[in-house]
PDB file of N, CA and C in Angstrom:
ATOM      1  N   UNK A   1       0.840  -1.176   0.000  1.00  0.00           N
ATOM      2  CA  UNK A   1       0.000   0.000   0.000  1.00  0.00           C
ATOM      3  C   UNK A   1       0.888   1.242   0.000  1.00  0.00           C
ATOM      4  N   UNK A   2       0.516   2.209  -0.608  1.00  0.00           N
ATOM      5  CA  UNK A   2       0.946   3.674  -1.131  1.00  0.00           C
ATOM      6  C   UNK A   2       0.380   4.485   0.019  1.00  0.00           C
ATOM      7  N   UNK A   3       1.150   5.495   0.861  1.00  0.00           N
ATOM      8  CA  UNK A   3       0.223   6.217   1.564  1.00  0.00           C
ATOM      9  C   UNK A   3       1.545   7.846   1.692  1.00  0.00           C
ATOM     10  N   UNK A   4       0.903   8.497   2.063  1.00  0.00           N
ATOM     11  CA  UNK A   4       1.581  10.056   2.064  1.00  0.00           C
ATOM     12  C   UNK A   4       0.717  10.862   3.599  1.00  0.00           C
ATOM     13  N   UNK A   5       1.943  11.232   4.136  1.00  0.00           N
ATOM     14  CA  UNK A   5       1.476  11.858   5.548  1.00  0.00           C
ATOM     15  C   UNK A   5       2.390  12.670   5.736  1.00  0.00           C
ATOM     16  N   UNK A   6       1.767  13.895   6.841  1.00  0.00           N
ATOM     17  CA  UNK A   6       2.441  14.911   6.391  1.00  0.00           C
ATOM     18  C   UNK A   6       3.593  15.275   8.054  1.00  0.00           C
ATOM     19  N   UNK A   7       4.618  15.366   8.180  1.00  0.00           N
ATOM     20  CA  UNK A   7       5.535  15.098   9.147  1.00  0.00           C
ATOM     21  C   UNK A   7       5.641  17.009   9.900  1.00  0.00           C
ATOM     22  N   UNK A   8       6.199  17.020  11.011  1.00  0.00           N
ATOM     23  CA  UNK A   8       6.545  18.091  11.730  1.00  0.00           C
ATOM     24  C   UNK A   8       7.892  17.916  11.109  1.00  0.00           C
ATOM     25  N   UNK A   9       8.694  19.574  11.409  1.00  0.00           N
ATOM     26  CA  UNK A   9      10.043  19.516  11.943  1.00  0.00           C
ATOM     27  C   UNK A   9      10.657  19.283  10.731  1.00  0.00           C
ATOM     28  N   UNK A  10      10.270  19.127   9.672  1.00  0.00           N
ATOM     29  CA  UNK A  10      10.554  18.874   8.002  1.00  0.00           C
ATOM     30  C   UNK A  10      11.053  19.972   7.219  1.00  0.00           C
ATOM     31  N   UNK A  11      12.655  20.619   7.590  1.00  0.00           N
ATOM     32  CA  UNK A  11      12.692  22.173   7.358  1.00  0.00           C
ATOM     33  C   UNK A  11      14.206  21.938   6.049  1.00  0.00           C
ATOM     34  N   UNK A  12      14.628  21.382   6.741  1.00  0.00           N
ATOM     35  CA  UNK A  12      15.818  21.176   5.116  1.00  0.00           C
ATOM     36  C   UNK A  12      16.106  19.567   4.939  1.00  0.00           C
ATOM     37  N   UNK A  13      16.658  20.050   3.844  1.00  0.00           N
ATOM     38  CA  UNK A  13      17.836  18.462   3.049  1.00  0.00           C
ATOM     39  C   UNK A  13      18.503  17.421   4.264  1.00  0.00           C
ATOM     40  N   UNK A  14      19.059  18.317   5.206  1.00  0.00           N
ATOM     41  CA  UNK A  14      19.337  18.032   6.681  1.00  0.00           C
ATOM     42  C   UNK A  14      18.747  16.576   6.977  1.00  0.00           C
ATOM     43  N   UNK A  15      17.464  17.902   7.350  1.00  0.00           N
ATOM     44  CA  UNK A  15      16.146  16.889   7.888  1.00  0.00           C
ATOM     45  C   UNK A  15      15.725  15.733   6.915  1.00  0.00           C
ATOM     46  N   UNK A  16      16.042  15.930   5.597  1.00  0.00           N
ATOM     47  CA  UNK A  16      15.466  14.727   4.990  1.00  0.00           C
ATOM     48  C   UNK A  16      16.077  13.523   4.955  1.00  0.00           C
ATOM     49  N   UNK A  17      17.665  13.842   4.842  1.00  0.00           N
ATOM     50  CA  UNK A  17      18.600  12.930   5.217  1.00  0.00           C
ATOM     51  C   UNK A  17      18.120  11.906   6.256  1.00  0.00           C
ATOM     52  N   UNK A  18      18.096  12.707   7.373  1.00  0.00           N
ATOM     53  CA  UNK A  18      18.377  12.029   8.750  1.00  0.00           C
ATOM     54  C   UNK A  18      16.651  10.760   8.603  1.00  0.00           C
ATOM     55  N   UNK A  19      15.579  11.768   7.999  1.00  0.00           N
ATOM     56  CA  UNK A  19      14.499  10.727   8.313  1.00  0.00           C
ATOM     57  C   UNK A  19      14.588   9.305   7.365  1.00  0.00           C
ATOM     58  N   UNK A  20      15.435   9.972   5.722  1.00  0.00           N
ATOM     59  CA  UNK A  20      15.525   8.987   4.743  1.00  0.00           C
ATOM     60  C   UNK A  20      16.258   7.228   5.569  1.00  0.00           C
ATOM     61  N   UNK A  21      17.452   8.094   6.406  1.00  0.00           N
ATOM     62  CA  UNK A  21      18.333   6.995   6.995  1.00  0.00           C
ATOM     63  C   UNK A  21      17.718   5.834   7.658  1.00  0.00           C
ATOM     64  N   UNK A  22      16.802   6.891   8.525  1.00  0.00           N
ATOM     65  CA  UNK A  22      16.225   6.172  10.093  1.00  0.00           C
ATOM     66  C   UNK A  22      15.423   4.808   9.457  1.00  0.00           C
ATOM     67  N   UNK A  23      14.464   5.742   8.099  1.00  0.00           N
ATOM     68  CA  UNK A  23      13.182   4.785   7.631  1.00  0.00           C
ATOM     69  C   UNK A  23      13.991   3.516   6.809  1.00  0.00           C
ATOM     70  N   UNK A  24      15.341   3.740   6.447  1.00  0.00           N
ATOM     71  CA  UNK A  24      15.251   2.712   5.672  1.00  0.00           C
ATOM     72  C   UNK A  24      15.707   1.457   6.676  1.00  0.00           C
ATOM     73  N   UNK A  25      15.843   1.068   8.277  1.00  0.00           N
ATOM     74  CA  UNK A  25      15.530   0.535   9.281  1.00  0.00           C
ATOM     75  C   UNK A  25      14.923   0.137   9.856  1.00  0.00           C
ATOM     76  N   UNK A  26      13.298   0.614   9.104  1.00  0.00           N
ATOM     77  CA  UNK A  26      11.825   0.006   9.333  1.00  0.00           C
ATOM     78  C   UNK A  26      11.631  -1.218   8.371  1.00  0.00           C
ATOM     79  N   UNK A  27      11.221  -2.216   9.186  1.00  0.00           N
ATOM     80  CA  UNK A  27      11.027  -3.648   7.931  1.00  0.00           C
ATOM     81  C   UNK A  27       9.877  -3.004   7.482  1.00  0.00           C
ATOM     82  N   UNK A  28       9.445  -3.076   5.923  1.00  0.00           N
ATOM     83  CA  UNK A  28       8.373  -3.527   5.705  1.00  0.00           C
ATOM     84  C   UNK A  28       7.801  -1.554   4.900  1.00  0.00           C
ATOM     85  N   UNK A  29       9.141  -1.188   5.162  1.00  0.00           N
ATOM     86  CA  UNK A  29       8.546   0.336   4.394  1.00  0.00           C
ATOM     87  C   UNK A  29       9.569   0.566   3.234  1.00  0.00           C
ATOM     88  N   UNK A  30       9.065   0.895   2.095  1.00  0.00           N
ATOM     89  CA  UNK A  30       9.944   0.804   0.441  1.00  0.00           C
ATOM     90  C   UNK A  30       9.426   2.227  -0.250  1.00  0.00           C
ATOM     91  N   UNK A  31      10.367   2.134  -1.108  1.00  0.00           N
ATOM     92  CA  UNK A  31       9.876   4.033  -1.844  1.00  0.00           C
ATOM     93  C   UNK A  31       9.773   5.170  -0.929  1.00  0.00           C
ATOM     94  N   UNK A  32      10.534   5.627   0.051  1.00  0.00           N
ATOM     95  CA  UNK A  32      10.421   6.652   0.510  1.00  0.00           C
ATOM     96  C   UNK A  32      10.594   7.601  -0.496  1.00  0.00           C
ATOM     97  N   UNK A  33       9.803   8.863  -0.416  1.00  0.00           N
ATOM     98  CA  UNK A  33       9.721  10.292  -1.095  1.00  0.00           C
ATOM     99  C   UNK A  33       9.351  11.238   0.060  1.00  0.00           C
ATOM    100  N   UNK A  34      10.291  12.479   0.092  1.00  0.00           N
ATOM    101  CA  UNK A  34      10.089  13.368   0.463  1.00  0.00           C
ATOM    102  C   UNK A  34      10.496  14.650   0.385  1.00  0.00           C
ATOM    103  N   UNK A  35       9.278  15.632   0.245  1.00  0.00           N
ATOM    104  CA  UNK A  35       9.071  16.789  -0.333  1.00  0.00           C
ATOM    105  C   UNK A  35       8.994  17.600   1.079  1.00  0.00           C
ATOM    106  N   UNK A  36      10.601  18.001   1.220  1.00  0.00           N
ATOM    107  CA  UNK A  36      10.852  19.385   2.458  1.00  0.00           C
ATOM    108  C   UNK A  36       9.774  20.493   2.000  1.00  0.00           C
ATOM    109  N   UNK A  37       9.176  21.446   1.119  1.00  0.00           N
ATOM    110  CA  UNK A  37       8.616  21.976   1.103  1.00  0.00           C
ATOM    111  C   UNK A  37       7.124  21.572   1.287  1.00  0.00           C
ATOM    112  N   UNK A  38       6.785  20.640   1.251  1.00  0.00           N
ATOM    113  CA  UNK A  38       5.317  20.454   1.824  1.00  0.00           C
ATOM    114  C   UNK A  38       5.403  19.681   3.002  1.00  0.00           C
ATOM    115  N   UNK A  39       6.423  19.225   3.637  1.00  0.00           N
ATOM    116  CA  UNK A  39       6.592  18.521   4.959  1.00  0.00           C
ATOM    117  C   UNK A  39       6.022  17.340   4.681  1.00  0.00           C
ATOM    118  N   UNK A  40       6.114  16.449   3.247  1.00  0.00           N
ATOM    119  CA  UNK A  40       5.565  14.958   3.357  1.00  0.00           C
ATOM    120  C   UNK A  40       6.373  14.024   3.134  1.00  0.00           C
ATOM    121  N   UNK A  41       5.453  13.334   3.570  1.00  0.00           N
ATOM    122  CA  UNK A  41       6.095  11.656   3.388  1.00  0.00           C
ATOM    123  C   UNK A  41       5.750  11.052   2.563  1.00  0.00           C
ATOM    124  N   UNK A  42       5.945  10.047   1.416  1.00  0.00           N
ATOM    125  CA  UNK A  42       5.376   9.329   0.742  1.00  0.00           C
ATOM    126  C   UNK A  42       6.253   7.830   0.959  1.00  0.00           C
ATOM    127  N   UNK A  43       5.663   6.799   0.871  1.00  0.00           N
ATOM    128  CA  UNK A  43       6.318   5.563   1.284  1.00  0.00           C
ATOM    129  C   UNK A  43       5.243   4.328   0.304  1.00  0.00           C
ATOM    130  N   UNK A  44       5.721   3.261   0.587  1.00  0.00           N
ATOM    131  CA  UNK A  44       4.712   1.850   0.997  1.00  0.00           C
ATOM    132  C   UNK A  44       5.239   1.450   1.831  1.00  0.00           C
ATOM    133  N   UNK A  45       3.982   0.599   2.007  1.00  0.00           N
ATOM    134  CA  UNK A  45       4.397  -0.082   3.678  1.00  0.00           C
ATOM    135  C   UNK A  45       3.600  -1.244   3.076  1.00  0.00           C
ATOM    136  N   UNK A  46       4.170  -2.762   3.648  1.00  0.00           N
ATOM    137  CA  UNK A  46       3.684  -3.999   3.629  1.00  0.00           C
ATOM    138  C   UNK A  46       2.318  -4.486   4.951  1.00  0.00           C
ATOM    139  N   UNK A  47       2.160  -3.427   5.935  1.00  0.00           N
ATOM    140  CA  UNK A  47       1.657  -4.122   6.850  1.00  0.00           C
ATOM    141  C   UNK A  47       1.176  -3.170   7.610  1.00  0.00           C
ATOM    142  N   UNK A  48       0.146  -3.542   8.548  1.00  0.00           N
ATOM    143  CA  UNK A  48      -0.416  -2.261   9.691  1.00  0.00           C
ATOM    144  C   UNK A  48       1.059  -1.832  10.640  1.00  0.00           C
ATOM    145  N   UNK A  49       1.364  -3.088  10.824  1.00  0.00           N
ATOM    146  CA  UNK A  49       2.874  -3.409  11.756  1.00  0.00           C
ATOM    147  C   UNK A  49       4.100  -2.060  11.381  1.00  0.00           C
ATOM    148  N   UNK A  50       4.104  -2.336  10.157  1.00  0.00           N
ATOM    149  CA  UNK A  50       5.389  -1.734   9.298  1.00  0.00           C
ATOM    150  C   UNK A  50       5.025  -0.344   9.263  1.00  0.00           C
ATOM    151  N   UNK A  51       3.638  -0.045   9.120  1.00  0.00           N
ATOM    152  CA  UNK A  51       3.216   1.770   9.585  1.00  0.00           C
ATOM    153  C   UNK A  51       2.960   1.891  10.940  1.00  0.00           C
ATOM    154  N   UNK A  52       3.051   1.503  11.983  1.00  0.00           N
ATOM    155  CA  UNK A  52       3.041   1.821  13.592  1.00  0.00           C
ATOM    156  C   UNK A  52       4.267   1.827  13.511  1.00  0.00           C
ATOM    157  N   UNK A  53       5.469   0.963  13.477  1.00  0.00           N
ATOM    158  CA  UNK A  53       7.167   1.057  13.523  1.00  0.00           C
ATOM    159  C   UNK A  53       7.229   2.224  13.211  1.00  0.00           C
ATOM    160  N   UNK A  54       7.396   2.835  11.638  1.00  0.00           N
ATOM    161  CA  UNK A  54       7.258   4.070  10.882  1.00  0.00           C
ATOM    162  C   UNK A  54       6.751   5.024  11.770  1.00  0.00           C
ATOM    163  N   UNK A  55       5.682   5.319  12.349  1.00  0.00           N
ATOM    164  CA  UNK A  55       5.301   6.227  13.363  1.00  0.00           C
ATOM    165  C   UNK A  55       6.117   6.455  14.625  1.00  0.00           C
ATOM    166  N   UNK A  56       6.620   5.386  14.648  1.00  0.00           N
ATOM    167  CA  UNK A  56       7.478   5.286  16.185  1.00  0.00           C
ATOM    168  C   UNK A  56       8.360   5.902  15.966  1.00  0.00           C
ATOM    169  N   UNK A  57       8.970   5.268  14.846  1.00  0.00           N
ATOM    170  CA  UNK A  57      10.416   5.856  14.628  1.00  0.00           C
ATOM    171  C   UNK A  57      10.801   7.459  14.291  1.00  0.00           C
ATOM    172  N   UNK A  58       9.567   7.636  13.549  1.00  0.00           N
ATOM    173  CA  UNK A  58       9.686   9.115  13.295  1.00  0.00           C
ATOM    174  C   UNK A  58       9.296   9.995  14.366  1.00  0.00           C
ATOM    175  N   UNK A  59       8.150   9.429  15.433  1.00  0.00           N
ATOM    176  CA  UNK A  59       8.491  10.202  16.554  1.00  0.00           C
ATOM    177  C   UNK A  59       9.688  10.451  17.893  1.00  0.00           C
ATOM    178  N   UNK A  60      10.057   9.288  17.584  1.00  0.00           N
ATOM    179  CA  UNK A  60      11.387   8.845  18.125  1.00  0.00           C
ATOM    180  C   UNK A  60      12.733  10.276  17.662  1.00  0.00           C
ATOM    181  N   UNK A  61      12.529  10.234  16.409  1.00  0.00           N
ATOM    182  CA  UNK A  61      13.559  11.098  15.715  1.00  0.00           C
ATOM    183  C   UNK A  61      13.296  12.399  15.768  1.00  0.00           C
ATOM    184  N   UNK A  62      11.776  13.002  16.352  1.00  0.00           N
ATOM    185  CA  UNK A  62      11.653  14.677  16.236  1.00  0.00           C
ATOM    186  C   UNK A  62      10.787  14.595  15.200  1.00  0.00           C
ATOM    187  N   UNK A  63      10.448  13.849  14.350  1.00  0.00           N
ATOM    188  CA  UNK A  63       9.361  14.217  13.067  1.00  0.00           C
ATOM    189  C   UNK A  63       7.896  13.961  13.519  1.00  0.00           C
ATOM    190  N   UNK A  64       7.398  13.850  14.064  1.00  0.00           N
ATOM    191  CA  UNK A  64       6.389  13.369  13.883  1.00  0.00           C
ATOM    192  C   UNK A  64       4.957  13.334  13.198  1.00  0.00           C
ATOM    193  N   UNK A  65       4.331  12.264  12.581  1.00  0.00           N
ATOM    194  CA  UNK A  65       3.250  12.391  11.525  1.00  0.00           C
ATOM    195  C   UNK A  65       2.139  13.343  12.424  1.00  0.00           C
ATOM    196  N   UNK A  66       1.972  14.574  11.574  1.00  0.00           N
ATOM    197  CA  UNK A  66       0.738  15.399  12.180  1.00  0.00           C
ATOM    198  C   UNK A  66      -0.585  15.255  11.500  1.00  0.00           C
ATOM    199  N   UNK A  67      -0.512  14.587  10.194  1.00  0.00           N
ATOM    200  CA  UNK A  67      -1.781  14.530   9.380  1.00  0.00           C
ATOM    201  C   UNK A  67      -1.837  13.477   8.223  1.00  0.00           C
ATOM    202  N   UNK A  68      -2.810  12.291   8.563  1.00  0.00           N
ATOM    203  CA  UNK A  68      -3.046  11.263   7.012  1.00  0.00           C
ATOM    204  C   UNK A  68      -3.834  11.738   5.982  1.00  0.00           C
ATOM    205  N   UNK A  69      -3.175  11.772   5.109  1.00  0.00           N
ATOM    206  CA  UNK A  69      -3.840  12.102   3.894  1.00  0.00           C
ATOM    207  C   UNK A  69      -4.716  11.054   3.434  1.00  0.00           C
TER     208      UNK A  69
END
């Protein structure tokens, strides 16, 4: 599944780095995209599992998801 949500704290290249790194450490999440100027996320995820991790982790890191599209 394809999904796009929109993250806090999403202000430069910096920031995209650091979240690109973290996520690619989540089993089960592929295709990250992200657009610093609209503060989103775009991903797939294999599982309910693999988007709660994803949430964790990004709140873990300072990002956290503020809105599902």
């Amino acid at each position: 599944m394809r999904t796009t949500v929109t993250i806090q704290n999403l202000k430069c290249d910096g920031c995209k780095n650091t979240v690109t790194i973290k996520l690619h450490k989540v089993v089960g999440i592929s295709n990250v995209e992200i657009d610093v100027a609209k503060s989103t996320l775009s991903f797939d995820y294999k599982t309910h599992n693999a988007m709660e991790g994803l949430r964790i982790e990004l709140a873990a890191i300072g990002y956290p998801i503020i809105l599902d599209h």
